[in-house]
C-alpha atoms as a PDB file:
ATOM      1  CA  UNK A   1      -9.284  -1.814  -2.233  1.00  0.00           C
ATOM      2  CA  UNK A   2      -6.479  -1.748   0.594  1.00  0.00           C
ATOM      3  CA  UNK A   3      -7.188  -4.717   2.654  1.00  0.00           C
ATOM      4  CA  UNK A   4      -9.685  -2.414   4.403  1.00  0.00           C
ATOM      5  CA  UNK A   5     -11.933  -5.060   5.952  1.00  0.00           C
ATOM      6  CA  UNK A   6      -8.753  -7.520   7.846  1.00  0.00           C
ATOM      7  CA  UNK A   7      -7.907  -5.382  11.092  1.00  0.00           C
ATOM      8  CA  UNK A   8     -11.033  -5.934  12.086  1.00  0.00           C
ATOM      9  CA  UNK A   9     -10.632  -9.504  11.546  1.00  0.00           C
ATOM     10  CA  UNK A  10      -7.357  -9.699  13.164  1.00  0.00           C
ATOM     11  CA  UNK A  11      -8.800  -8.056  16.175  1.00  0.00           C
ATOM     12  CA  UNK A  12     -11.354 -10.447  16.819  1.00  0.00           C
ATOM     13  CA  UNK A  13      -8.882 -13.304  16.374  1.00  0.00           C
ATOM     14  CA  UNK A  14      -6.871 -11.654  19.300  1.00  0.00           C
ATOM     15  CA  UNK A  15      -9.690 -10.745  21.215  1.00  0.00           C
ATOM     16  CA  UNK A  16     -11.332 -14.382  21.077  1.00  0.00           C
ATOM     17  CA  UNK A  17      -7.712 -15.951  21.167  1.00  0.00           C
ATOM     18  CA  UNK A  18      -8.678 -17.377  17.856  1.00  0.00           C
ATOM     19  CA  UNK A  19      -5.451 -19.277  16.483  1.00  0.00           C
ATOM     20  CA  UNK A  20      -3.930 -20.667  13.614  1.00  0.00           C
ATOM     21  CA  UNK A  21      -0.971 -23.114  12.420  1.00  0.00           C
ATOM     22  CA  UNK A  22      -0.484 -21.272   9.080  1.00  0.00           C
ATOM     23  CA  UNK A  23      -2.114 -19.153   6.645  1.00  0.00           C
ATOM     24  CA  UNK A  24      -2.811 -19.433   2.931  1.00  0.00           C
ATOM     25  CA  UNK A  25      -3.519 -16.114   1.024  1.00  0.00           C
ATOM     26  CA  UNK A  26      -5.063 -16.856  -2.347  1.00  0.00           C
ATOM     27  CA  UNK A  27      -3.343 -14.219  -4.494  1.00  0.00           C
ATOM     28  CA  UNK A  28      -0.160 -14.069  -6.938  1.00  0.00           C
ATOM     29  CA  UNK A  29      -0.979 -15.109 -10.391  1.00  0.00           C
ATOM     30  CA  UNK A  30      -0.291 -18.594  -9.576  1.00  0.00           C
ATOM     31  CA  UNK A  31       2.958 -17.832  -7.708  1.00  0.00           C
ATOM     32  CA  UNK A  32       4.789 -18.467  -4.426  1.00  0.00           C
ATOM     33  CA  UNK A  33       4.994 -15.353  -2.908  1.00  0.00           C
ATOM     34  CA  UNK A  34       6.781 -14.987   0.185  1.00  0.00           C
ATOM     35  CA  UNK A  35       6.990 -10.915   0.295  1.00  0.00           C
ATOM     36  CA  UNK A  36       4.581  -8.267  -0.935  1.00  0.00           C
ATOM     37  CA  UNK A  37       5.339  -4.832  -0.133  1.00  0.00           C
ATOM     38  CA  UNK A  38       3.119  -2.712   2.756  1.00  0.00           C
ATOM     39  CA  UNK A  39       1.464   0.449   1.632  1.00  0.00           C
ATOM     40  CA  UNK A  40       0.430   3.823   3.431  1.00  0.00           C
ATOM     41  CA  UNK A  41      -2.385   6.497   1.247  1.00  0.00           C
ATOM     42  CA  UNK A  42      -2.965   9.660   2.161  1.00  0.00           C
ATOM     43  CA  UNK A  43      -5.459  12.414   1.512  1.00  0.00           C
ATOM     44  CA  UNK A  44      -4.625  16.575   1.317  1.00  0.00           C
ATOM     45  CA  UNK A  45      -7.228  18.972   1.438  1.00  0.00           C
ATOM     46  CA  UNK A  46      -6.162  22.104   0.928  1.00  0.00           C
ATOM     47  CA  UNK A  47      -8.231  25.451   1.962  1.00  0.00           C
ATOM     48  CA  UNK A  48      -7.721  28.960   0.479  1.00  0.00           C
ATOM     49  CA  UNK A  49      -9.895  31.804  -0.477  1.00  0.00           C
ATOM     50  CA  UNK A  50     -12.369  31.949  -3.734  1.00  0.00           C
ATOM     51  CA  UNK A  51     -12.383  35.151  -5.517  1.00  0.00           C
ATOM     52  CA  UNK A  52     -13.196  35.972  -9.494  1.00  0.00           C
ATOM     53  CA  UNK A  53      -9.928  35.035 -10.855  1.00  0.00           C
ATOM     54  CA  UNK A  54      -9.547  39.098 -12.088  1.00  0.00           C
ATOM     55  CA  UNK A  55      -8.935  39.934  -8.431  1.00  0.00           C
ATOM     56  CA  UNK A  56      -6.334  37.334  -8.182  1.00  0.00           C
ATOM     57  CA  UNK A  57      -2.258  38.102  -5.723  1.00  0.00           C
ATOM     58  CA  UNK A  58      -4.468  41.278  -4.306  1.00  0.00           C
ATOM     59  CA  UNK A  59      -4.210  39.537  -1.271  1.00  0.00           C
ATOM     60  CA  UNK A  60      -8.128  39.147  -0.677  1.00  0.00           C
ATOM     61  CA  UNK A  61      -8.103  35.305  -2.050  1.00  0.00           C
ATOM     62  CA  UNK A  62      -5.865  31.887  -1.549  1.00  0.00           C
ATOM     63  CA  UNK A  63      -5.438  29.679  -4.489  1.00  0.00           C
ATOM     64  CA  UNK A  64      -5.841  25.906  -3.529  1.00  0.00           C
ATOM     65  CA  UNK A  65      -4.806  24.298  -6.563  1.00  0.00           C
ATOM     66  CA  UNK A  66      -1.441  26.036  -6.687  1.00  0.00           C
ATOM     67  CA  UNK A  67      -0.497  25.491  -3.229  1.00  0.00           C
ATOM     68  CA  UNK A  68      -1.758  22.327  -3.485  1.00  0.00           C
ATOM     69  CA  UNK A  69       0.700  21.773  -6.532  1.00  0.00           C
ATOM     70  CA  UNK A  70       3.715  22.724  -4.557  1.00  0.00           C
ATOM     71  CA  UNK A  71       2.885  19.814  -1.890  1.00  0.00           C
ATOM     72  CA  UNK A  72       2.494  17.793  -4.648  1.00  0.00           C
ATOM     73  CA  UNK A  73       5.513  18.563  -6.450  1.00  0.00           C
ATOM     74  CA  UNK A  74       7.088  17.488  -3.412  1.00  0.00           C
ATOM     75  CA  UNK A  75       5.907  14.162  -3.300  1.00  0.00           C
ATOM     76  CA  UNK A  76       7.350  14.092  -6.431  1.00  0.00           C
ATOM     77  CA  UNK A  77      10.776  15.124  -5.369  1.00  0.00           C
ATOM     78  CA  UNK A  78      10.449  12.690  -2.783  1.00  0.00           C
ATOM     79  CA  UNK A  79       9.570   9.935  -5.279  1.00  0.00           C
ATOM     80  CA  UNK A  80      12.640  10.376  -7.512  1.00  0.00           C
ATOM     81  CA  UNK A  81      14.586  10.809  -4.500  1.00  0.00           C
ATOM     82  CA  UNK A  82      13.393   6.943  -3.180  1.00  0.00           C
ATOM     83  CA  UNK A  83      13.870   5.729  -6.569  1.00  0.00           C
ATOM     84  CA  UNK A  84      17.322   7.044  -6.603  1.00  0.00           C
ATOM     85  CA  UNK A  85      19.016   6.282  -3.121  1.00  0.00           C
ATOM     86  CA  UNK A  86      16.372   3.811  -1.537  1.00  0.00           C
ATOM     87  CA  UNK A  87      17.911   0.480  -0.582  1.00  0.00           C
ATOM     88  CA  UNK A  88      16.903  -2.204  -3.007  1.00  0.00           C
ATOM     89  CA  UNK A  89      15.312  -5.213  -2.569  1.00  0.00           C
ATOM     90  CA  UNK A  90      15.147  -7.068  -6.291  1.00  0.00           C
ATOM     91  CA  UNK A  91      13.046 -10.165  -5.553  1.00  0.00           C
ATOM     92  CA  UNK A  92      10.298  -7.288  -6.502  1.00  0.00           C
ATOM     93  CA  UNK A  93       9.916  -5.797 -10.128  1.00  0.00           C
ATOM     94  CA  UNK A  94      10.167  -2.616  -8.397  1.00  0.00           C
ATOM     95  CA  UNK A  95      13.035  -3.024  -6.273  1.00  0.00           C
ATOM     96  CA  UNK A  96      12.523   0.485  -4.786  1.00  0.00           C
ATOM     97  CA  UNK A  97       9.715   1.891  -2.360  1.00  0.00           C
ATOM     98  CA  UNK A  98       7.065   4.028  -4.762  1.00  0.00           C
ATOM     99  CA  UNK A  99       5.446   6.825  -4.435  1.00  0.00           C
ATOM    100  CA  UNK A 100       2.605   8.454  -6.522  1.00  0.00           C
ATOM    101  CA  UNK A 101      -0.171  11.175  -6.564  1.00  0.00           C
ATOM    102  CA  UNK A 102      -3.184   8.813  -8.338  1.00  0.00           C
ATOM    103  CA  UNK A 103      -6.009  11.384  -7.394  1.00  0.00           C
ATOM    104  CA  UNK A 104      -7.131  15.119  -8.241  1.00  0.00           C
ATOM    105  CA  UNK A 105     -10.277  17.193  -7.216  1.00  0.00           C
ATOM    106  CA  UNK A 106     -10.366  21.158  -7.199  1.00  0.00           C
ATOM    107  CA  UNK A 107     -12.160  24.180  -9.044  1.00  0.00           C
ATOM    108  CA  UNK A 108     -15.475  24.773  -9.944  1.00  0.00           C
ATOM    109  CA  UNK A 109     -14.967  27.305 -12.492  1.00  0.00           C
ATOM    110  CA  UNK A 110     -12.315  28.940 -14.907  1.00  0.00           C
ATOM    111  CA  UNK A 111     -12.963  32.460 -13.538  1.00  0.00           C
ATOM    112  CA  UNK A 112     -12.931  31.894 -10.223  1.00  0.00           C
ATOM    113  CA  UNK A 113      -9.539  31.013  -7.918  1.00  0.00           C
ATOM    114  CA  UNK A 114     -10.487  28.147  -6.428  1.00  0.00           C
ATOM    115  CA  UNK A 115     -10.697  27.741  -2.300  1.00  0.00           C
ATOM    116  CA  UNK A 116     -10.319  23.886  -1.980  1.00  0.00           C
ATOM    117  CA  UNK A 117      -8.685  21.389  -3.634  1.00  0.00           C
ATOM    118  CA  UNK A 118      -8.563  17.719  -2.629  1.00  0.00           C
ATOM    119  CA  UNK A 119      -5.227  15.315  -3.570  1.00  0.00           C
ATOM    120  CA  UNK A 120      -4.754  11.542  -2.681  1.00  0.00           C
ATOM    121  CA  UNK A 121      -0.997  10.179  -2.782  1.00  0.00           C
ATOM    122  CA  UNK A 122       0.656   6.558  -2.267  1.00  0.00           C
ATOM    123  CA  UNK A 123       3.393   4.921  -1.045  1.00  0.00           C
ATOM    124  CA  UNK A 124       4.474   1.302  -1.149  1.00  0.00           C
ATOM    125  CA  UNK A 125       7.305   0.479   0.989  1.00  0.00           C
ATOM    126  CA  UNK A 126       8.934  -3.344   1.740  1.00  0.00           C
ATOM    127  CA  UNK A 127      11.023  -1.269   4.144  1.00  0.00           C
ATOM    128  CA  UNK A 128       8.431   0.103   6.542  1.00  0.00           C
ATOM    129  CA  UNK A 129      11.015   2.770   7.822  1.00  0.00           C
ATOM    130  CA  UNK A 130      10.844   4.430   4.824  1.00  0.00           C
ATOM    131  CA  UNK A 131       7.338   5.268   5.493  1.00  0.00           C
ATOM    132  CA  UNK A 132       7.154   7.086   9.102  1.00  0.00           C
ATOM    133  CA  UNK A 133      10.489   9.173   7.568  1.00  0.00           C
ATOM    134  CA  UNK A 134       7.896   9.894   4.808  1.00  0.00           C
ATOM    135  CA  UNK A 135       5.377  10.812   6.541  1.00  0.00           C
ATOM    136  CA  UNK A 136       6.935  13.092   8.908  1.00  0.00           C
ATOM    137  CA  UNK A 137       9.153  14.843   5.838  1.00  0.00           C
ATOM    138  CA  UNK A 138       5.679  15.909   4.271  1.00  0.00           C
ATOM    139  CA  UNK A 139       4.160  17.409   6.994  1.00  0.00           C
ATOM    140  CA  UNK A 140       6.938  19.012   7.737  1.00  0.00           C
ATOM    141  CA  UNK A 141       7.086  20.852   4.368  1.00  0.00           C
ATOM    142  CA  UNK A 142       3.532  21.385   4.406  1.00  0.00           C
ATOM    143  CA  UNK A 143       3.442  23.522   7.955  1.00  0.00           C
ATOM    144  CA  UNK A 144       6.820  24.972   7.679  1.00  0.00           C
ATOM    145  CA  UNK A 145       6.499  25.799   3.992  1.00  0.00           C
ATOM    146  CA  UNK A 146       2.788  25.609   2.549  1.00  0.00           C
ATOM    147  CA  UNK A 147       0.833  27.156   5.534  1.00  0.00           C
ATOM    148  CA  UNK A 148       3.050  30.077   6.527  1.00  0.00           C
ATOM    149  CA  UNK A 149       3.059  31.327   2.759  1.00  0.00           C
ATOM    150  CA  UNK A 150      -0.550  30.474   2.314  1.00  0.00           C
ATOM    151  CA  UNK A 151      -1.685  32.752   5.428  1.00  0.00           C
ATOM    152  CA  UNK A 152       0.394  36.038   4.072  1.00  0.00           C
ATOM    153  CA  UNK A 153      -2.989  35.261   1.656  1.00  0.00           C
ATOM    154  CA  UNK A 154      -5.287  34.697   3.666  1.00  0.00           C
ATOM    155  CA  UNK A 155      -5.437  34.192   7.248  1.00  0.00           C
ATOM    156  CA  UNK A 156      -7.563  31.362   7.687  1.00  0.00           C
ATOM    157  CA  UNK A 157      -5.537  29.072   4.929  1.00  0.00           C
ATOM    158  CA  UNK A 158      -5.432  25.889   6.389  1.00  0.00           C
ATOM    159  CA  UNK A 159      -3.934  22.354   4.953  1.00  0.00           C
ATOM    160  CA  UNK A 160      -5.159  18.796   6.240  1.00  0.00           C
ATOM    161  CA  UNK A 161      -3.511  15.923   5.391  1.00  0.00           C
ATOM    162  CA  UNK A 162      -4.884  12.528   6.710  1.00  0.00           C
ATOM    163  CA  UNK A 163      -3.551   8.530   6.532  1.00  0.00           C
ATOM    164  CA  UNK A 164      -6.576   6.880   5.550  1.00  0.00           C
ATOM    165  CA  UNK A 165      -4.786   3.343   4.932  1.00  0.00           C
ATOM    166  CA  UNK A 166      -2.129   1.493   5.909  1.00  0.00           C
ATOM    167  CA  UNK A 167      -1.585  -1.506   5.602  1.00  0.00           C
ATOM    168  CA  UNK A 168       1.582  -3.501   6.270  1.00  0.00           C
ATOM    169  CA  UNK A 169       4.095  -5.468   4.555  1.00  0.00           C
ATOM    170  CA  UNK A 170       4.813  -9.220   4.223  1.00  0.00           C
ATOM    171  CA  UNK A 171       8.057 -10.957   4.470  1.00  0.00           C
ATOM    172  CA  UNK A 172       7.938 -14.620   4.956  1.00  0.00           C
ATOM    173  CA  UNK A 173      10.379 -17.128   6.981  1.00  0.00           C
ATOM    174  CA  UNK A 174      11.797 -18.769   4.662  1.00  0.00           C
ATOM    175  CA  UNK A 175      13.206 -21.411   7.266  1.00  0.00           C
ATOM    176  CA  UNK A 176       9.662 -21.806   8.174  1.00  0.00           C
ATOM    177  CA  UNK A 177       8.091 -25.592   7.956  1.00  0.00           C
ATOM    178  CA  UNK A 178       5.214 -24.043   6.272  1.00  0.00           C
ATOM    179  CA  UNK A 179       7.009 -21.970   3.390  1.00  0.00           C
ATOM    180  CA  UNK A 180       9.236 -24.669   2.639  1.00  0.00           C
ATOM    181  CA  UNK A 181       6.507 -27.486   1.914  1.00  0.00           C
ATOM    182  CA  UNK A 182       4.750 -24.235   0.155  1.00  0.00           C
ATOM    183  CA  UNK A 183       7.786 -24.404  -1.590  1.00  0.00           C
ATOM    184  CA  UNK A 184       8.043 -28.298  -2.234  1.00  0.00           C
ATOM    185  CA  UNK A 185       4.220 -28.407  -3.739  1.00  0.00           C
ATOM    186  CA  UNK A 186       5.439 -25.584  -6.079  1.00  0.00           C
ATOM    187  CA  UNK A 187       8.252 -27.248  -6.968  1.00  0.00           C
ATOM    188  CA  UNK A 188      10.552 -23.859  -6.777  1.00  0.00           C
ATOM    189  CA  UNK A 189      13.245 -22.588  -4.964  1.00  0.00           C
ATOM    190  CA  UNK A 190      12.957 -19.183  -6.682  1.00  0.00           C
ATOM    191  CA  UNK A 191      12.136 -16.022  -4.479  1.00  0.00           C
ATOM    192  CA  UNK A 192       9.241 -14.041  -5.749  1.00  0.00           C
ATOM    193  CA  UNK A 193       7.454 -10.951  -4.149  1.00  0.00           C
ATOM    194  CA  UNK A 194       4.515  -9.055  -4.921  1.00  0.00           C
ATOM    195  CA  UNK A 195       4.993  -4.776  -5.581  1.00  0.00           C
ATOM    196  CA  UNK A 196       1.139  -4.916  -4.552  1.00  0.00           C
ATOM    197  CA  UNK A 197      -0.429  -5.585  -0.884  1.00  0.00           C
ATOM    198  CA  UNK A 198      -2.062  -8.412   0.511  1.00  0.00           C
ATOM    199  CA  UNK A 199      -3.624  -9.445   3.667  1.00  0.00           C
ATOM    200  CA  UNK A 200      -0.440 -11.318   4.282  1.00  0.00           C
ATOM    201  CA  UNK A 201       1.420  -9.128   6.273  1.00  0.00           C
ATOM    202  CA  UNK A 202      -1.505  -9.128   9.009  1.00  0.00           C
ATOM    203  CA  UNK A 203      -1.588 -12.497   9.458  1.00  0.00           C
ATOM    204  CA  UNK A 204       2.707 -12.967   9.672  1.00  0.00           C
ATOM    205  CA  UNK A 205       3.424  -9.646  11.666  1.00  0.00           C
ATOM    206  CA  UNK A 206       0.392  -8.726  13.819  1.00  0.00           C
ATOM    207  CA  UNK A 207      -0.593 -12.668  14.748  1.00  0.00           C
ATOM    208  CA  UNK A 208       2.242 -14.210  13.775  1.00  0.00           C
ATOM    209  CA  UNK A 209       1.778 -17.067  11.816  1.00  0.00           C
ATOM    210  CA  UNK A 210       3.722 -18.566   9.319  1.00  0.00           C
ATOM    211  CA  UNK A 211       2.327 -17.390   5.974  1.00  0.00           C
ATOM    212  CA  UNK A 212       2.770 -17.656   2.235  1.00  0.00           C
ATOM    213  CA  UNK A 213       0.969 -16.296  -0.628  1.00  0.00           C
ATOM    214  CA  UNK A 214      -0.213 -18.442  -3.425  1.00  0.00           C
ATOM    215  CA  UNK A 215      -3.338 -17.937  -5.840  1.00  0.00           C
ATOM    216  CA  UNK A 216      -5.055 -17.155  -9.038  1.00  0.00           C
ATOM    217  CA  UNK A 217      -4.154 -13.690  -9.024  1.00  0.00           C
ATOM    218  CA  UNK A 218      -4.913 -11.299 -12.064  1.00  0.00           C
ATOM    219  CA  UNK A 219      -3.455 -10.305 -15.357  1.00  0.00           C
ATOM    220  CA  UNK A 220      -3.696  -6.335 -15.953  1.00  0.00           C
ATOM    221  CA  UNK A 221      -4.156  -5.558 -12.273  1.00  0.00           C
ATOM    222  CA  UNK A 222      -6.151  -2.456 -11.598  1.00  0.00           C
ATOM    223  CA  UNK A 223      -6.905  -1.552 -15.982  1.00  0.00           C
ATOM    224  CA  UNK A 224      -9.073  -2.368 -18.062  1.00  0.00           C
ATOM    225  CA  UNK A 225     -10.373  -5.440 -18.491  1.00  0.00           C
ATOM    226  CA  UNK A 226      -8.630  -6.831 -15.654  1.00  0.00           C
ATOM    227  CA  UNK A 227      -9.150 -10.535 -15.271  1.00  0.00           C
ATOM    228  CA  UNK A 228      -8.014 -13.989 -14.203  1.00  0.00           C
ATOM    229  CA  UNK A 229      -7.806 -17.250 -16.351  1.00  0.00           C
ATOM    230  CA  UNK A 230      -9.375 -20.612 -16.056  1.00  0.00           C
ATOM    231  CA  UNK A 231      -6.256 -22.247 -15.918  1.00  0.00           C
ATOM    232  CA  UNK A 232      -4.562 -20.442 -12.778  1.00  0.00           C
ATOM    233  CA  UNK A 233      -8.138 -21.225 -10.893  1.00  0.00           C
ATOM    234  CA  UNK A 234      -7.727 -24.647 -11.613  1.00  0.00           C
ATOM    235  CA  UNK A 235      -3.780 -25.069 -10.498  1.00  0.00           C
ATOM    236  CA  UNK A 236      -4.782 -22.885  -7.395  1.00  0.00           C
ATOM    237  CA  UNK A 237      -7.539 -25.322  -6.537  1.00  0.00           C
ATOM    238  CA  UNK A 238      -5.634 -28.303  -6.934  1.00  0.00           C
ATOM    239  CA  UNK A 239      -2.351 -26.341  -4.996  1.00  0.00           C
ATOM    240  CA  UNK A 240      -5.275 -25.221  -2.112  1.00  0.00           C
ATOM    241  CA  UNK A 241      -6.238 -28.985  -1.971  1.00  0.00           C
ATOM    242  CA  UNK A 242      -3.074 -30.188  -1.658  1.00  0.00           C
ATOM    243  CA  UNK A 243      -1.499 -27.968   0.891  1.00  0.00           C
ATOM    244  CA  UNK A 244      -4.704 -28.343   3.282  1.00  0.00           C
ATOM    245  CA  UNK A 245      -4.358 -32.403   3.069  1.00  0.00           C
ATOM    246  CA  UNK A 246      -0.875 -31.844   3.951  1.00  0.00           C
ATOM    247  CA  UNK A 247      -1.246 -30.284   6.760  1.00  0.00           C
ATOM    248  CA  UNK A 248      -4.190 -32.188   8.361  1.00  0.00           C
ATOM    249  CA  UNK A 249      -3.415 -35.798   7.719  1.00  0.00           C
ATOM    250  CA  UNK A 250      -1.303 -35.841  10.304  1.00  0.00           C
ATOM    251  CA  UNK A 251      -0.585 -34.758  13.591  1.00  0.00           C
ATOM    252  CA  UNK A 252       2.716 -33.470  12.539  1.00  0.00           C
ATOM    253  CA  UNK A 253       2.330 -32.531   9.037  1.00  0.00           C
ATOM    254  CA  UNK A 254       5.935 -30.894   8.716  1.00  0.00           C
ATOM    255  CA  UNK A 255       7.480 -33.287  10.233  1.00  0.00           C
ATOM    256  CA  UNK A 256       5.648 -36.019   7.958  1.00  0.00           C
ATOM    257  CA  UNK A 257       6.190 -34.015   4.723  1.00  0.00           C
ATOM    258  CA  UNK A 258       9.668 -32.536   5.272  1.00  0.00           C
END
């Protein structure tokens, strides 16, 4: 999950000057995409003091999970505050950048205050300012706030809060040769963009070359029983097929096709 293995992929294809005319990302439900929004996760570890949870506020012991809940609190401030004032973009179901806390690890024991406690949070942006003013907002609160109240606790309190993933977003040209015989094989006109992250946005913004985003995709993304049918396989095949004889027939495919 998170497009993890592509930077290394881009970086050999800069190192070894490896180049391409356009890119085809097999993704989308059987869609044309031309936009998917970028993402950033983070992870929060939080470091108090155990004690038996009798001898708890006698200022021998520093409660993780409830400083931990005021940082995450704030990302949900922050959250509500996106959804309500952050510019929208409504090609996307979610016209808004999200943001989520999606994972929870702390305690050992009922009796005892716990010392560490472990939080993962999200954000997916098609705006990718909205991410370093993020970013910087939450460590802000968390060593101007968090640590200073922690350490009247205990002295060694400590908070560490790391970007693990980042990936960015995806907007396609859509004067480009490439997106509009994307578009002609489609047959659409319609602008569609993905709230999830593809490898996209590597190939248009760090290399760029002109990319669009059609494929199978998945129904119930990320549940239960996630899966893909027979019949979007089959129209992405035959869509695959079609825009790779396009575009190698000729010398000049887009000016043959267009």
């Amino acid at each position: 999950m998170g497009c993890t293995g592509i930077p290394s992929l881009i970086d050999y294809m800069k190192k070894n000057n490896v180049k391409a005319d356009v890119c085809l990302v097999g993704d989308g439900n059987y869609a044309l995409r031309t936009g998917n929004k970028g993402h950033s996760q983070w992870r929060c570890t939080v470091k108090g003091k155990a004690i038996h949870s009798s001898m708890a506020l006698m200022g021998t012991s520093c409660n993780a999970i409830e400083y931990a809940a005021m940082i995450i609190t704030t990302v949900r401030e922050m959250a509500k505050e996106l959804k309500a004032h952050d510019a929208r973009d409504h090609h996307y179901r979610c016209p808004y950048s999200a943001m989520s806390t999606n994972l929870i690890q702390g305690g050992n024991a009922v009796n005892t205050v716990p010392a560490e406690f472990v939080f993962e949070f999200s954000l997916r942006v098609w705006n990718s300012k909205v991410l370093g003013r993020m970013d910087a907002r939450i460590r802000q609160y968390i060593n101007e706030v968090v640590v200073p109240e922690m350490r009247k606790e205990y002295a060694e309190a400590a908070v560490e809060l790391d970007t693990y993933n980042t990936c960015p977003g995806f907007n396609a040209d859509e004067s480009a040769p490439f997106t509009k015989l994307a578009r002609r094989v489609m047959g659409t006109d319609q602008i569609v963009k993905s709230d999830g992250t593809t490898e996209a946005g590597y190939f248009q913004e760090r290399l760029g070359v002109p990319t669009v985003i059609i494929g199978a995709g998945t129904a119930r993304a990320h549940e239960a029983n996630e899966y893909t049918s027979v019949e979007n396989l089959m129209n992405s095949h035959r869509v695959t097929l079609q825009l790779v004889t396009l575009c190698t027939e000729t010398d000049n495919p887009f000016e043959s096709h267009l």
